[in-house]
N, C-alpha and C. Protein backbone atom coordinates (compact mmCIF):
# COMPACT_ATOMS: atom_id res chain seq x y z
N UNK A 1 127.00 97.82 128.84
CA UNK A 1 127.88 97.05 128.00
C UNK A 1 127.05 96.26 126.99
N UNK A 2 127.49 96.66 125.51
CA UNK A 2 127.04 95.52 124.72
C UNK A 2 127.41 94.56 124.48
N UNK A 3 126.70 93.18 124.25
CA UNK A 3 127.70 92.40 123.46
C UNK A 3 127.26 92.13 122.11
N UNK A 4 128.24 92.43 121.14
CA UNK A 4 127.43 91.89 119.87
C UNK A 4 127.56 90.63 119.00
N UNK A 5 128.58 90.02 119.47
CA UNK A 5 128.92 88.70 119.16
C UNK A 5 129.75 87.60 120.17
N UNK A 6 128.63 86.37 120.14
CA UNK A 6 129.58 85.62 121.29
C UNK A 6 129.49 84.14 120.43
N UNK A 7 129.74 83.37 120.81
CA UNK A 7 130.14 81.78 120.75
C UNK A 7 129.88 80.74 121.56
N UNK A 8 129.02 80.25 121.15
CA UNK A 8 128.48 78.93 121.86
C UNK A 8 129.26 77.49 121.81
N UNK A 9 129.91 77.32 122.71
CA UNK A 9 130.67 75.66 122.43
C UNK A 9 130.37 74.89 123.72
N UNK A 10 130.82 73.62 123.15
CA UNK A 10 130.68 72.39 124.13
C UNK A 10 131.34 72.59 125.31
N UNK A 11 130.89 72.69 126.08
CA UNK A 11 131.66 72.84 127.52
C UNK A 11 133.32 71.36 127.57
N UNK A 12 132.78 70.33 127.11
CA UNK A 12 133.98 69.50 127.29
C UNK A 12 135.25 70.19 126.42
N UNK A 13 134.49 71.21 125.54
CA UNK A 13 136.39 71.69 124.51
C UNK A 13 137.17 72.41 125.50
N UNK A 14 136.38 72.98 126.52
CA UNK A 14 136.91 73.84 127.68
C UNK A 14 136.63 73.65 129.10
N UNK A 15 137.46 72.48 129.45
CA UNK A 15 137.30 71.90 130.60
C UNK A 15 137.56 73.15 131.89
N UNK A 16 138.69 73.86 131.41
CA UNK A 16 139.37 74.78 132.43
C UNK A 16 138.05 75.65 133.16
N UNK A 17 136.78 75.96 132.57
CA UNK A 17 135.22 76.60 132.64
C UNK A 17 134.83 75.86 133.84
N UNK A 18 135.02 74.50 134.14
CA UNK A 18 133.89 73.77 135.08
C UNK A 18 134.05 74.24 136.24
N UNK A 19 135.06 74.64 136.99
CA UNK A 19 135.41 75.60 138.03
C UNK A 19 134.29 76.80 138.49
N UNK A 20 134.33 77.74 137.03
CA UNK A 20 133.62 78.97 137.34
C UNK A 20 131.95 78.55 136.98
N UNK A 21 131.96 77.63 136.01
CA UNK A 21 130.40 77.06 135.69
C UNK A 21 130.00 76.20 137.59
N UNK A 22 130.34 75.49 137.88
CA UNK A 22 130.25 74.95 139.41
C UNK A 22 130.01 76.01 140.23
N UNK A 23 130.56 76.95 140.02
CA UNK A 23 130.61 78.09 141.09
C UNK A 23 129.30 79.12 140.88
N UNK A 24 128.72 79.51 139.83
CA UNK A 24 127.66 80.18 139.28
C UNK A 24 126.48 79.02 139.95
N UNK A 25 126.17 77.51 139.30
CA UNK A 25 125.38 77.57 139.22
C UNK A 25 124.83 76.97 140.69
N UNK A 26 126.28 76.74 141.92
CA UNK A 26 125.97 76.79 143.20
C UNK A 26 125.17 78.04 144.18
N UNK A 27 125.86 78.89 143.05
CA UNK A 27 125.56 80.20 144.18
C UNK A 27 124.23 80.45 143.94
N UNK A 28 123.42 80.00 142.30
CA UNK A 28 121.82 80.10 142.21
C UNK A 28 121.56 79.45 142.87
N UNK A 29 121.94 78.01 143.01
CA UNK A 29 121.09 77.17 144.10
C UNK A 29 121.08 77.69 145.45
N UNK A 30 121.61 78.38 145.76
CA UNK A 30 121.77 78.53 147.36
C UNK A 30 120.57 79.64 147.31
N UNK A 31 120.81 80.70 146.41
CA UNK A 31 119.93 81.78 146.25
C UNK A 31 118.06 81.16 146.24
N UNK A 32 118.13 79.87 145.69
CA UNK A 32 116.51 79.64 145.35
C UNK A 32 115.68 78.47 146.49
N UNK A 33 117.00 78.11 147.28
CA UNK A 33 116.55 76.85 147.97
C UNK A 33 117.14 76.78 149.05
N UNK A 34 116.47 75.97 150.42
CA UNK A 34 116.60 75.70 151.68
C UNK A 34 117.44 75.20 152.19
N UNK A 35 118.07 74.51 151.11
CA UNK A 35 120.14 74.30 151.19
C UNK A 35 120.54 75.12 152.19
N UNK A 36 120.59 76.30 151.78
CA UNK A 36 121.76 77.40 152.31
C UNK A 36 121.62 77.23 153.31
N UNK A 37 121.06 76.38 154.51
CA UNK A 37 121.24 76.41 155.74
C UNK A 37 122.00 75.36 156.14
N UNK A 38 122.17 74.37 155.17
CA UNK A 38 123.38 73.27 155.32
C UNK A 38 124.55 74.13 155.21
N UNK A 39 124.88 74.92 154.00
CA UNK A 39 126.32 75.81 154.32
C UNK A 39 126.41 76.68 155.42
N UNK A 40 125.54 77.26 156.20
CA UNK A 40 125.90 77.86 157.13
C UNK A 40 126.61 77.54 157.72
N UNK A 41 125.98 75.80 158.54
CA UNK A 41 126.45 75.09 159.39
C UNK A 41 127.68 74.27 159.28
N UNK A 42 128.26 74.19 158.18
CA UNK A 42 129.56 73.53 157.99
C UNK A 42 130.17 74.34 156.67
N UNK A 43 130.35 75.63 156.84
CA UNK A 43 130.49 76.09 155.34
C UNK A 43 131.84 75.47 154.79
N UNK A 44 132.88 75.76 155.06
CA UNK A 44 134.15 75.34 154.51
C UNK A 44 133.75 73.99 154.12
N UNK A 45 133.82 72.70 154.82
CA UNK A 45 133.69 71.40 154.31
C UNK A 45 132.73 70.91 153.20
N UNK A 46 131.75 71.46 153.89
CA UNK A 46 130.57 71.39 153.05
C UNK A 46 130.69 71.86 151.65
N UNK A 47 131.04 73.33 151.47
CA UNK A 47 131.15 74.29 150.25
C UNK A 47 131.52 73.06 149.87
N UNK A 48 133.43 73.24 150.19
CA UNK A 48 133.89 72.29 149.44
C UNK A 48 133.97 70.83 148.22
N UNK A 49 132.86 70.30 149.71
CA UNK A 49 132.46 68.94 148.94
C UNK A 49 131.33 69.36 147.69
N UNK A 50 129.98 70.12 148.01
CA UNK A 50 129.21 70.65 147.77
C UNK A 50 129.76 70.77 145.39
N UNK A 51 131.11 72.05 146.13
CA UNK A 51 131.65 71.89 144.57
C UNK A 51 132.31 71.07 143.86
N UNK A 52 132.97 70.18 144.25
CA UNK A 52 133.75 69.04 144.26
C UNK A 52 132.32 67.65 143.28
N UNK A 53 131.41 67.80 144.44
CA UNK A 53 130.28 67.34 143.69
C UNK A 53 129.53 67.90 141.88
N UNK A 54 129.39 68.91 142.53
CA UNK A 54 128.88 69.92 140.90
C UNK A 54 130.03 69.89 139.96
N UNK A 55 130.97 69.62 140.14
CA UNK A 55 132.31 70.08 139.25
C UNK A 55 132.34 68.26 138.68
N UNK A 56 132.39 67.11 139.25
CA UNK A 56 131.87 66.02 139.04
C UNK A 56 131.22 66.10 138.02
N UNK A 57 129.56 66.42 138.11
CA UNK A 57 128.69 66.44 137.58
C UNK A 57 128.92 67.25 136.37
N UNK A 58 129.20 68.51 136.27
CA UNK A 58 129.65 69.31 135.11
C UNK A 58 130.07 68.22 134.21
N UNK A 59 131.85 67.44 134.64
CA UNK A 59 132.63 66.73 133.49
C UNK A 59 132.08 65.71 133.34
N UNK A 60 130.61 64.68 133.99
CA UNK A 60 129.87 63.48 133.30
C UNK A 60 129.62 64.03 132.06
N UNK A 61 129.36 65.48 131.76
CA UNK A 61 128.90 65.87 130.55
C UNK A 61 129.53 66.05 128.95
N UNK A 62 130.78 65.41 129.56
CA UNK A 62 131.63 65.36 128.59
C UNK A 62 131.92 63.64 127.83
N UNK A 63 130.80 63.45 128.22
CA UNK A 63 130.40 61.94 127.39
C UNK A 63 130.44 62.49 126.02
N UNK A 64 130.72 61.11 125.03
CA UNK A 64 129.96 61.51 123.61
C UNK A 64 128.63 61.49 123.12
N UNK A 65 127.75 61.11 124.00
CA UNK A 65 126.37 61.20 124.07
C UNK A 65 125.87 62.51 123.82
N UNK A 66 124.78 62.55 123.59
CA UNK A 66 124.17 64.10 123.41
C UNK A 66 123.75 64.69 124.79
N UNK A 67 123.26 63.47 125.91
CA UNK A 67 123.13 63.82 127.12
C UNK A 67 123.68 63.25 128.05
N UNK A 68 124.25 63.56 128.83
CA UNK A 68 123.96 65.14 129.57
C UNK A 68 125.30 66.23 128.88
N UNK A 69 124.77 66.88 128.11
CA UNK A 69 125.62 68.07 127.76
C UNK A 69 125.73 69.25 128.30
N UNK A 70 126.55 70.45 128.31
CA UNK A 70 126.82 71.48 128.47
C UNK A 70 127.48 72.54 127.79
N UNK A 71 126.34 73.51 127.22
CA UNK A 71 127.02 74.54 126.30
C UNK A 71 127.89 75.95 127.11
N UNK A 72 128.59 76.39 126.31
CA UNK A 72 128.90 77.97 127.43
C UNK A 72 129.02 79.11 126.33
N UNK A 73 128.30 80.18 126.64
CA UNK A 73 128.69 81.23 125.69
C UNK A 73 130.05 82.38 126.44
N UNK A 74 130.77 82.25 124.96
CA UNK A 74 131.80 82.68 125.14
C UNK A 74 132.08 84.07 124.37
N UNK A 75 132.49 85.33 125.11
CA UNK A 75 132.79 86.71 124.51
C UNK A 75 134.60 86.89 124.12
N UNK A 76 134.70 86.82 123.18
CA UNK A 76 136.35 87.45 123.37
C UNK A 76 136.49 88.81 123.84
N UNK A 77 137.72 88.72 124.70
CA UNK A 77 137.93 90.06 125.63
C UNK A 77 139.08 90.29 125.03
N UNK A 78 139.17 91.47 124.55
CA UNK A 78 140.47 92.08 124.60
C UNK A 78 140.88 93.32 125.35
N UNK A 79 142.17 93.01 125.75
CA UNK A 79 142.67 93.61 126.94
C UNK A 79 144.45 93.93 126.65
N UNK A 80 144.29 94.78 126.60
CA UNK A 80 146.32 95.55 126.98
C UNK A 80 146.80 94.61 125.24
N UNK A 81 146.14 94.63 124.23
CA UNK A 81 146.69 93.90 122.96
C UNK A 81 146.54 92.41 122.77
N UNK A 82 146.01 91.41 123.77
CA UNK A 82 145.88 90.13 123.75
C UNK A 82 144.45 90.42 124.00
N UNK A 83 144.09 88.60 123.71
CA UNK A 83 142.62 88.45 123.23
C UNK A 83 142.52 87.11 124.09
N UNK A 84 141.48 87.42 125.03
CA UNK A 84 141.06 86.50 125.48
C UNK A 84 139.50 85.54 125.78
N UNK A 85 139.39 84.47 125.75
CA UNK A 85 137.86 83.78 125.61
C UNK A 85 137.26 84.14 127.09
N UNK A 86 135.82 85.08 127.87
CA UNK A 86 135.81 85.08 128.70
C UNK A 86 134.27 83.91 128.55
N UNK A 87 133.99 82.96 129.43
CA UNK A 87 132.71 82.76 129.46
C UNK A 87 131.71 83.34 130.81
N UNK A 88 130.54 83.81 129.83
CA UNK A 88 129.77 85.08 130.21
C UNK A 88 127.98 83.57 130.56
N UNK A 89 127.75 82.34 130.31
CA UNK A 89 126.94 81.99 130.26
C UNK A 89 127.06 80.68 129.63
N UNK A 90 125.74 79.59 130.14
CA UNK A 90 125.57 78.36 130.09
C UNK A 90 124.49 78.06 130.01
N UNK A 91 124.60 76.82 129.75
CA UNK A 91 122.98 76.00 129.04
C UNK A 91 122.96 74.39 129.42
N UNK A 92 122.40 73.52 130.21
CA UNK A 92 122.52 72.06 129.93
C UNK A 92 121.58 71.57 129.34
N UNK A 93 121.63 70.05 129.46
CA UNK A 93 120.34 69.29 128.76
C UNK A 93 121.20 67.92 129.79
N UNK A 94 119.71 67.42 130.78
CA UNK A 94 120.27 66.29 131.08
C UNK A 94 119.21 65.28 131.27
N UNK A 95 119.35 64.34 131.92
CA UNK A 95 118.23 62.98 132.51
C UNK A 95 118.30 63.79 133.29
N UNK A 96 116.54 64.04 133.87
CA UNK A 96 115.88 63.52 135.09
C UNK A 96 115.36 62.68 135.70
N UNK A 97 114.68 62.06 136.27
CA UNK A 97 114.18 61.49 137.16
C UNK A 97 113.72 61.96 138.52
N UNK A 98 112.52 62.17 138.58
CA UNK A 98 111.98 62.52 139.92
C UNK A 98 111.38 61.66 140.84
N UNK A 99 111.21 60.52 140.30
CA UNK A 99 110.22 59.65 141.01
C UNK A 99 110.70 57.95 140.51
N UNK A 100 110.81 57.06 141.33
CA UNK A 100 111.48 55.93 141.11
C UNK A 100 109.94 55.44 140.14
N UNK A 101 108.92 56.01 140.10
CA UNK A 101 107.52 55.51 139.22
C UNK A 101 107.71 56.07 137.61
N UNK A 102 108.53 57.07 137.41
CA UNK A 102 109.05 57.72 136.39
C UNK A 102 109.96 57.26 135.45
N UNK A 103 109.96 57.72 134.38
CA UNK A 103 111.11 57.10 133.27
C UNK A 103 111.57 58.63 133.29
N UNK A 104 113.25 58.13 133.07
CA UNK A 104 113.75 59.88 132.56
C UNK A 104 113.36 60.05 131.71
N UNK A 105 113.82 61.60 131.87
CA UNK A 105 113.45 62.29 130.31
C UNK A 105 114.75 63.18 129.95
N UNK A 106 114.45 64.02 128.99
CA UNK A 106 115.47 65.44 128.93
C UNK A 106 114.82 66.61 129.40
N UNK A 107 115.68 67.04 130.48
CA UNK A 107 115.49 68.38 130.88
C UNK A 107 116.35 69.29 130.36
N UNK A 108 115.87 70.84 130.18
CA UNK A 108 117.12 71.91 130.38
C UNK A 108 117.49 72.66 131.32
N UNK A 109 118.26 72.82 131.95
CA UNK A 109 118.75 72.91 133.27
C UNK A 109 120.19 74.07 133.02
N UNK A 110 120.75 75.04 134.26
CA UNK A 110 121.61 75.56 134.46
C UNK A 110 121.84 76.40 133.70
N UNK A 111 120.91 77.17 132.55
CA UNK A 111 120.45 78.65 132.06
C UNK A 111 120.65 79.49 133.10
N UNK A 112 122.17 79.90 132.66
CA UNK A 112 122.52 81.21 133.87
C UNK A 112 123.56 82.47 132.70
N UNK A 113 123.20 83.10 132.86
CA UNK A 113 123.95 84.38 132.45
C UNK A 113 124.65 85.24 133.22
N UNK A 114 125.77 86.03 133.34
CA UNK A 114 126.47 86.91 134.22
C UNK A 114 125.31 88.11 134.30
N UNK A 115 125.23 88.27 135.38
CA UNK A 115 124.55 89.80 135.61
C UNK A 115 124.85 90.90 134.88
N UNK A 116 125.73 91.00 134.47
CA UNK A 116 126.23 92.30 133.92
C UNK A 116 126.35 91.83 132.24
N UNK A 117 125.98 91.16 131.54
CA UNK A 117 125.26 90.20 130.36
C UNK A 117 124.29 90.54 130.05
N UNK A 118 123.56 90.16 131.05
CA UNK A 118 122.16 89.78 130.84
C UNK A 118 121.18 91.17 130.36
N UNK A 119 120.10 90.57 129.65
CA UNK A 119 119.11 91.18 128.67
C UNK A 119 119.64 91.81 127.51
N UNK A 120 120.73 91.00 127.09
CA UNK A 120 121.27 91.37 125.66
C UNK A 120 121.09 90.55 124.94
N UNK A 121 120.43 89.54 125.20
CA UNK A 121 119.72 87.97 124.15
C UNK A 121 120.47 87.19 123.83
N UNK A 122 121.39 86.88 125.61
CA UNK A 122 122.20 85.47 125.65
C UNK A 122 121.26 84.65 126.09
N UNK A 123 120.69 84.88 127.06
CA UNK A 123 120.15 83.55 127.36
C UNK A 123 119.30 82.91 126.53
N UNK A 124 118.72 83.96 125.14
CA UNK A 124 118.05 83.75 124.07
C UNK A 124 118.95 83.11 123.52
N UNK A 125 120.00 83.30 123.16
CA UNK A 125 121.03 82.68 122.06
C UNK A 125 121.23 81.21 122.39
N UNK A 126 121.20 81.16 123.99
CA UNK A 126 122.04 79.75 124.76
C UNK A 126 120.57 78.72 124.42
N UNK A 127 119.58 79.46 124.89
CA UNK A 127 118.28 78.43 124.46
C UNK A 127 117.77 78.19 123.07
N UNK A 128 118.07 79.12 121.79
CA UNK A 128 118.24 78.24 120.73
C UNK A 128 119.17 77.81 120.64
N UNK A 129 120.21 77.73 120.26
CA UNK A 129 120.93 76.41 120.61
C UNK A 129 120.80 75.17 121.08
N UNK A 130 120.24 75.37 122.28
CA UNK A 130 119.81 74.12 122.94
C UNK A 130 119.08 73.40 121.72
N UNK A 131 117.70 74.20 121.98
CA UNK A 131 116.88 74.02 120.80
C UNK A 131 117.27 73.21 119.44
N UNK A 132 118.26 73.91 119.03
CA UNK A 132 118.60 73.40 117.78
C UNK A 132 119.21 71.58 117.98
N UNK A 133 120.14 72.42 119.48
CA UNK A 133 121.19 70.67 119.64
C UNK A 133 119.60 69.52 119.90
N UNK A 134 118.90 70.03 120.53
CA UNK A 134 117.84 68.67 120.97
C UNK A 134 117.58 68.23 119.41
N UNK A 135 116.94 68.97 118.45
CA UNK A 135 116.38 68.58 117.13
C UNK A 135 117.51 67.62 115.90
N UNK A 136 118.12 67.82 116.78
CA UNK A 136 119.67 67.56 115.54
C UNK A 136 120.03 66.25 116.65
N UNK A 137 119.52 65.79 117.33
CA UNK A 137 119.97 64.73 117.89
C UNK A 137 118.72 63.89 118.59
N UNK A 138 117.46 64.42 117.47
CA UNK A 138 116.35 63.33 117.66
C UNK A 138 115.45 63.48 119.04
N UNK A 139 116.08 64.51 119.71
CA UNK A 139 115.09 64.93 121.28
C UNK A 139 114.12 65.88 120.85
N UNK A 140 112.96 65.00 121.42
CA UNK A 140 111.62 65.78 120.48
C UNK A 140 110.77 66.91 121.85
N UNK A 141 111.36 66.38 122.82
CA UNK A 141 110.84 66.78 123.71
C UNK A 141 111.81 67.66 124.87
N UNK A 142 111.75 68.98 125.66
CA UNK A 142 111.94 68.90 126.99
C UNK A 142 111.74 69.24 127.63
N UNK A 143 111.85 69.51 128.96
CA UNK A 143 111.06 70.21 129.75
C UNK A 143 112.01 70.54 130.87
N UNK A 144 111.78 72.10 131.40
CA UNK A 144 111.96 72.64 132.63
C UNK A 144 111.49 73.01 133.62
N UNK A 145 112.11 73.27 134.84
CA UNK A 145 111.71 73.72 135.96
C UNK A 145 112.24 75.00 136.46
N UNK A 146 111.21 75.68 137.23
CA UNK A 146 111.82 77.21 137.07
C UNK A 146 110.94 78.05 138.56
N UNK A 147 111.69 78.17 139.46
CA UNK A 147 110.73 78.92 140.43
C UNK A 147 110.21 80.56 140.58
N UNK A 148 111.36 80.98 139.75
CA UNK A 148 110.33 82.73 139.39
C UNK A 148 110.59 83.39 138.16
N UNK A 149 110.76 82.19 136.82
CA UNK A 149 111.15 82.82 135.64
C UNK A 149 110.20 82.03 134.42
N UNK A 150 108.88 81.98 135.00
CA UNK A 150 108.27 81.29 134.36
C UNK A 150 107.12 81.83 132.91
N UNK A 151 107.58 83.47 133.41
CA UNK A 151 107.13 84.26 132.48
C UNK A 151 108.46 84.28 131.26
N UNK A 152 109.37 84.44 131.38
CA UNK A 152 110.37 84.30 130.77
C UNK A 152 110.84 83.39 129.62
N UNK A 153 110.34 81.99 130.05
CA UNK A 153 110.26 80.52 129.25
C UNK A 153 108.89 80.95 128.69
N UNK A 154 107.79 81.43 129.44
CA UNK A 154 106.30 81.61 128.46
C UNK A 154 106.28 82.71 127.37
N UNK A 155 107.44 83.47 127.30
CA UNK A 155 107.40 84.15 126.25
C UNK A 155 108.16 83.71 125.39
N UNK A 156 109.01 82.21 125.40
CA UNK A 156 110.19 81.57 124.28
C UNK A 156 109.36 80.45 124.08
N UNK A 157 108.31 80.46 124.02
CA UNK A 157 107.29 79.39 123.52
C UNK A 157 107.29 78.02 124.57
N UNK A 158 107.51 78.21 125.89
CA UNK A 158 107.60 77.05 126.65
C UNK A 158 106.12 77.21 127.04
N UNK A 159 105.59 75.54 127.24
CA UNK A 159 104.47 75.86 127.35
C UNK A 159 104.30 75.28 129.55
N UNK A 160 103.69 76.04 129.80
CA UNK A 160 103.05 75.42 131.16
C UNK A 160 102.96 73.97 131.51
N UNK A 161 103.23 73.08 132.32
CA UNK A 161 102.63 71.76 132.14
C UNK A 161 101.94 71.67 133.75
N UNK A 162 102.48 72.24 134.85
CA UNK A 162 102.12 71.77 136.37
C UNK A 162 103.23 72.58 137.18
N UNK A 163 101.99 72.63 138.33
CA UNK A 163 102.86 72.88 139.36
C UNK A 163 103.66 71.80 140.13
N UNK A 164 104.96 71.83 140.66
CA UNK A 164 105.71 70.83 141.34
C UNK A 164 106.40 71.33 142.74
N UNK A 165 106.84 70.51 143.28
CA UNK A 165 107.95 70.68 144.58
C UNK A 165 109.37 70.02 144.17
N UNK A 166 110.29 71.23 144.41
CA UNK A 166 111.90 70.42 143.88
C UNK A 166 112.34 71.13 145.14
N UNK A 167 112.95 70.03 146.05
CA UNK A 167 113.75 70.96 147.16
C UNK A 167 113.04 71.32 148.19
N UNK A 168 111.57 71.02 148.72
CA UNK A 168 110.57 71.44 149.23
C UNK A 168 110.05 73.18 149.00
N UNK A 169 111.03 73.32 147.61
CA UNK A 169 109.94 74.47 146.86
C UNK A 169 108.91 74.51 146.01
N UNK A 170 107.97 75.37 145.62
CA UNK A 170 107.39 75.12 144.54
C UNK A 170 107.86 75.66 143.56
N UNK A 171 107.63 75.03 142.39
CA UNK A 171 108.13 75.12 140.95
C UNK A 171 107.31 75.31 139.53
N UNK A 172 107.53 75.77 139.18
CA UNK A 172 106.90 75.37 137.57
C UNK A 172 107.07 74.99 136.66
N UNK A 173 106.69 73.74 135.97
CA UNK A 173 107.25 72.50 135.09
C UNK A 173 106.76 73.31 133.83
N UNK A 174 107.63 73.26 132.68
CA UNK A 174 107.52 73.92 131.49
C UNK A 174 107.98 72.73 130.53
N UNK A 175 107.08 72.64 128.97
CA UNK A 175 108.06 71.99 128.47
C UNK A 175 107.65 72.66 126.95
N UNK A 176 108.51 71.90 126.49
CA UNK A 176 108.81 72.40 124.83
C UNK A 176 109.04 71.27 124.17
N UNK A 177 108.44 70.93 122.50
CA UNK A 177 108.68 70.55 121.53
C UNK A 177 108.91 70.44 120.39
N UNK A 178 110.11 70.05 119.70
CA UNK A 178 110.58 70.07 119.07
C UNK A 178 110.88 69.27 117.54
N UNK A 179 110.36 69.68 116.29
CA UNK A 179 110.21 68.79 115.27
C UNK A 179 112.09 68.36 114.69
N UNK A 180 111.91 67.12 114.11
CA UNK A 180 113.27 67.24 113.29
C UNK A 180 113.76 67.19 112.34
């Protein structure tokens, strides 16, 4: 499947998204980290709260602030004569804080694409964008974390900064800068 044109918007114009955005970017976390043994053990409640939490977190992003934002790329589907917006992919930018010795910063965070998407140069599309939104709103700086896609960010000009532990995994801190 190709796609040859999609649409990048603010996740707050399309609240009805935080559902399936919560749900994607739970199921990576479970996939990359030592979590998933908390859902085993209480899955129903847990899930529950688990999304209830992320779905929270999603709509803080619907401040008028620049952070914490959330973009989603969107494909129109058409189907049986109607046309519909499907979203195929996402992008954030938020505060971190790792360490109470630390000042936040901006991270980019929750770069996920649908499997059946991907390597058609969304997640390229979703990260300029980003790109562009940090420069257009004075963020000169940001940086990510990434446990096996670190070749991926090193070929979009992210540069290396350290190795880290998020989750009692190891990680790789990437960052990027940006003129305005």
């Amino acid at each position: 499947m190709t796609v040859d044109h999609i649409e990048i918007e603010n996740l707050r114009d399309h609240p009805q998204f935080v559902p399936v955005l919560a749900s994607w970017h739970h199921s990576e976390w479970l996939k990359g980290y030592a979590g998933s043994t908390r859902e085993q053990r209480q899955p129903d409640r847990q899930h529950g709260q688990d999304m209830q939490e992320r779905e929270q977190a999603l709509r803080s992003h619907f401040s008028v602030g620049p952070v914490p934002s959330t973009f989603i790329a969107l494909l129109n589907n058409s189907e049986n004569g109607s046309t519909e917006r499907k979203v195929i992919g996402s992008v954030s930018i938020v505060h971190y804080k790792f360490s109470h010795h630390r000042m936040p910063s901006e991270w980019l965070t929750n770069l996920y694409v649908l499997e059946e998407y991907r390597q058609q140069g969304i997640g390229q599309q979703l990260l300029d964008y980003i790109s562009e939104f940090a420069a257009d709103n004075q963020i000169l700086h940001l940086k990510l974390y990434t446990k096996d896609k670190e070749a991926y960010y090193r070929k979009r000009d992210w540069i290396f900064s350290h190795k880290g532990l998020v989750q009692g995994g190891s990680v790789s801190v990437l960052e990027k800068w940006f003129s305005v």
